[in-house]
Protein backbone atom coordinates (compact mmCIF):
# COMPACT_ATOMS: atom_id res chain seq x y z
CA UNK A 1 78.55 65.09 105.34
CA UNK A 2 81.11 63.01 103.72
CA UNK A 3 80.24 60.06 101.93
CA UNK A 4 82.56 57.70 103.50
CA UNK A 5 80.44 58.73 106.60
CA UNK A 6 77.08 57.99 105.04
CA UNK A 7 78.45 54.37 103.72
CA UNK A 8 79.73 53.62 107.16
CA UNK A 9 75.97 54.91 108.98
CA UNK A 10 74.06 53.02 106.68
CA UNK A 11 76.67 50.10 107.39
CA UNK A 12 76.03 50.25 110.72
CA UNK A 13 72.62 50.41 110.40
CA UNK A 14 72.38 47.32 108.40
CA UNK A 15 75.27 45.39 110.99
CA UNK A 16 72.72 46.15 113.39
CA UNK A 17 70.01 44.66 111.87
CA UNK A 18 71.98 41.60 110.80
CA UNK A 19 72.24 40.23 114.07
CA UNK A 20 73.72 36.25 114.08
CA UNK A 21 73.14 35.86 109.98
CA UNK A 22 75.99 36.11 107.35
CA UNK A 23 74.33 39.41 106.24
CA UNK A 24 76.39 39.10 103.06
CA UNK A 25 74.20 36.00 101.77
CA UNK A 26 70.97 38.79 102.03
CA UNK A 27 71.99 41.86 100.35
CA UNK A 28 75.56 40.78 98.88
CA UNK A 29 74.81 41.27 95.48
CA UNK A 30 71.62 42.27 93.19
CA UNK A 31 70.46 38.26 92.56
CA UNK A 32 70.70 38.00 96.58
CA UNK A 33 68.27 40.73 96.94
CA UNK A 34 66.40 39.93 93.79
CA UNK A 35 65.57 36.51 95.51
CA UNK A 36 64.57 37.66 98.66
CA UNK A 37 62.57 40.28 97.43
CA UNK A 38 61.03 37.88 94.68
CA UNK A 39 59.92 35.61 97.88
CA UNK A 40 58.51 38.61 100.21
CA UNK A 41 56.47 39.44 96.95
CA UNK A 42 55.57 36.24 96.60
CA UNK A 43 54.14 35.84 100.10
CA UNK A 44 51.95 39.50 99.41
CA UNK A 45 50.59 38.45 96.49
CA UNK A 46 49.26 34.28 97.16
CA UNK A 47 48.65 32.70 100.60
CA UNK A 48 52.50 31.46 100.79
CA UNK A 49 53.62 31.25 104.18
CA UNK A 50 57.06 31.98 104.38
CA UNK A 51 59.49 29.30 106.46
CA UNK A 52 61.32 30.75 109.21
CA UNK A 53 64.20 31.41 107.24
CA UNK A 54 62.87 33.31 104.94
CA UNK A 55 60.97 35.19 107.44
CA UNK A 56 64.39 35.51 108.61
CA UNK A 57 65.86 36.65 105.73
CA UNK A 58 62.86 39.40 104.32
CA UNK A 59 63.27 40.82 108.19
CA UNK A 60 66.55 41.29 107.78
CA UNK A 61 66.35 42.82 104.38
CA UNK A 62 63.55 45.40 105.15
CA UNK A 63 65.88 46.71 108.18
CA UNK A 64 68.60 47.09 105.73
CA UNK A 65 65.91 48.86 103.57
CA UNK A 66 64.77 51.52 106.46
CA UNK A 67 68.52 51.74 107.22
CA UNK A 68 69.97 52.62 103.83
CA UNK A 69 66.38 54.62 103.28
CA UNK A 70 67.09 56.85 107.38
CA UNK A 71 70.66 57.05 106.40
CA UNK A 72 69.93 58.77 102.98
CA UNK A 73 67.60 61.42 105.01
CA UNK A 74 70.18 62.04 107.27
CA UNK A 75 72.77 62.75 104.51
CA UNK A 76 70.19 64.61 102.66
CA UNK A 77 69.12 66.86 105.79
CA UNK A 78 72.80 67.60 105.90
CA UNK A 79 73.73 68.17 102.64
CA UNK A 80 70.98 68.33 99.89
CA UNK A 81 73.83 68.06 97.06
CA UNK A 82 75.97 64.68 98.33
CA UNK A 83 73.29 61.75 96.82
CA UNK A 84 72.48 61.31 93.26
CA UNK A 85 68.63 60.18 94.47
CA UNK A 86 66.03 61.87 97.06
CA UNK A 87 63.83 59.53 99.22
CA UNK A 88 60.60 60.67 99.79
CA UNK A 89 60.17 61.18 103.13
CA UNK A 90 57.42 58.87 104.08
CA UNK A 91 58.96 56.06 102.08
CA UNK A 92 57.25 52.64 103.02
CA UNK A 93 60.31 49.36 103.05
CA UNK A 94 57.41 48.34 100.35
CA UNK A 95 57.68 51.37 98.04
CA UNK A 96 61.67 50.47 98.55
CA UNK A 97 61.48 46.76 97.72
CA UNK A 98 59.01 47.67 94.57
CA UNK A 99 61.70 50.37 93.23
CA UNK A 100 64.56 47.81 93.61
CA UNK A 101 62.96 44.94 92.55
CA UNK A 102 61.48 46.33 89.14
CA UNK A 103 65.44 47.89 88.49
CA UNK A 104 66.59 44.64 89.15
CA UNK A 105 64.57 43.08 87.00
CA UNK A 106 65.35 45.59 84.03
CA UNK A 107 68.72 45.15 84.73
CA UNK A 108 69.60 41.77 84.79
CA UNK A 109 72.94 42.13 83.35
CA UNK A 110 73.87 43.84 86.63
CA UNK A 111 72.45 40.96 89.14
CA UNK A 112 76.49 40.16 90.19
CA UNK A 113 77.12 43.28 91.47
CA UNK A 114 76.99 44.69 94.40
CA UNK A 115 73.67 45.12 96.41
CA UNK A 116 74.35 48.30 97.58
CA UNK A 117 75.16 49.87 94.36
CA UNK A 118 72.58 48.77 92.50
CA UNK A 119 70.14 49.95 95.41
CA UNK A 120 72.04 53.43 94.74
CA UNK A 121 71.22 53.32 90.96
CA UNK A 122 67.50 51.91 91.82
CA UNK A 123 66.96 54.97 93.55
CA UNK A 124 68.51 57.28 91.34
CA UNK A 125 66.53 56.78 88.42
CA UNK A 126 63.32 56.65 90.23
CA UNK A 127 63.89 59.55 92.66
CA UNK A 128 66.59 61.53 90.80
CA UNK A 129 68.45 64.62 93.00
CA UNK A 130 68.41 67.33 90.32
CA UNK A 131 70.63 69.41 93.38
CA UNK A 132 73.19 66.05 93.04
CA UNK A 133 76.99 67.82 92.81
CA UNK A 134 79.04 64.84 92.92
CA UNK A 135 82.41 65.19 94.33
CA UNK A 136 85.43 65.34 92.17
CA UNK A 137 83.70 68.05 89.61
CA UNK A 138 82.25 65.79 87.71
CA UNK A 139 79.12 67.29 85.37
CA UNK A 140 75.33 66.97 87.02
CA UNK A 141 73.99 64.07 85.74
CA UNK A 142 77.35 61.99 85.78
CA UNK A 143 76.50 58.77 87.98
CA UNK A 144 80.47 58.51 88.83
CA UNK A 145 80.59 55.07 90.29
CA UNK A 146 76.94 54.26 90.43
CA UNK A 147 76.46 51.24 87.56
CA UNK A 148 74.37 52.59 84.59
């Protein structure tokens, strides 16, 4: 499966899930996600009570978790070579939020880019694909354009 067909699965996936909401403003870029991760973990760890909105906004964020995380397996089941990370497959949208949240907050340099990518490179160094053969014939181990 090509890549441009997992980005554009796990895109719809997420414009599913995104409903009436400028889904951009969630997930656009790692201090979006940083924040609304920072809030669900928040709520799990005192007696917060989120508002509405951010309800909102950690609903929306955990389907684009389960949707990037389903898409992956699907890509995976196809082709065990095309991601540079393996999911486990009984990966909890908590599990996902921890593994992003901790990279994010090693890497705060990177907070500006893009959500997705830094998800990508999250992943990667937690669940590394030792089978990863990234296109182009680049050397195992090369994270082409995930950020470093």
């Amino acid at each position: 499966m090509k890549m441009s067909t997992i980005i554009a699965i796990a895109g719809a996936l997420a414009g599913l899930s995104a409903g009436r909401c400028e889904a951009e403003s969630v997930w656009g870029t790692g201090s979006s996600l940083a924040e609304v991760i920072g809030i669900d973990l928040q709520a799990h760890a005192s007696d917060h009570q989120l508002t509405s909105y951010e309800t909102n906004e950690v609903c929306l964020l955990l389907g684009y978790f389960r949707g990037f995380a389903e898409s992956a397996a699907i890509a995976s089941h196809y082709d065990a070579t095309a991601l540079p990370f393996c999911l486990p497959d009984n990966i909890t949208n908590d599990a996902i939020e921890r593994v992003v949240y901790k990279f994010l907050s090693e890497n705060q340099d990177k907070l500006g880019l893009q959500g997705g990518a830094l998800m990508v490179a999250a992943f990667t160094k937690e669940y590394p694909n030792p089978s990863f053969s990234p296109p182009g014939g680049k050397a195992k181990g090369d994270k082409g354009a995930v950020p470093p």
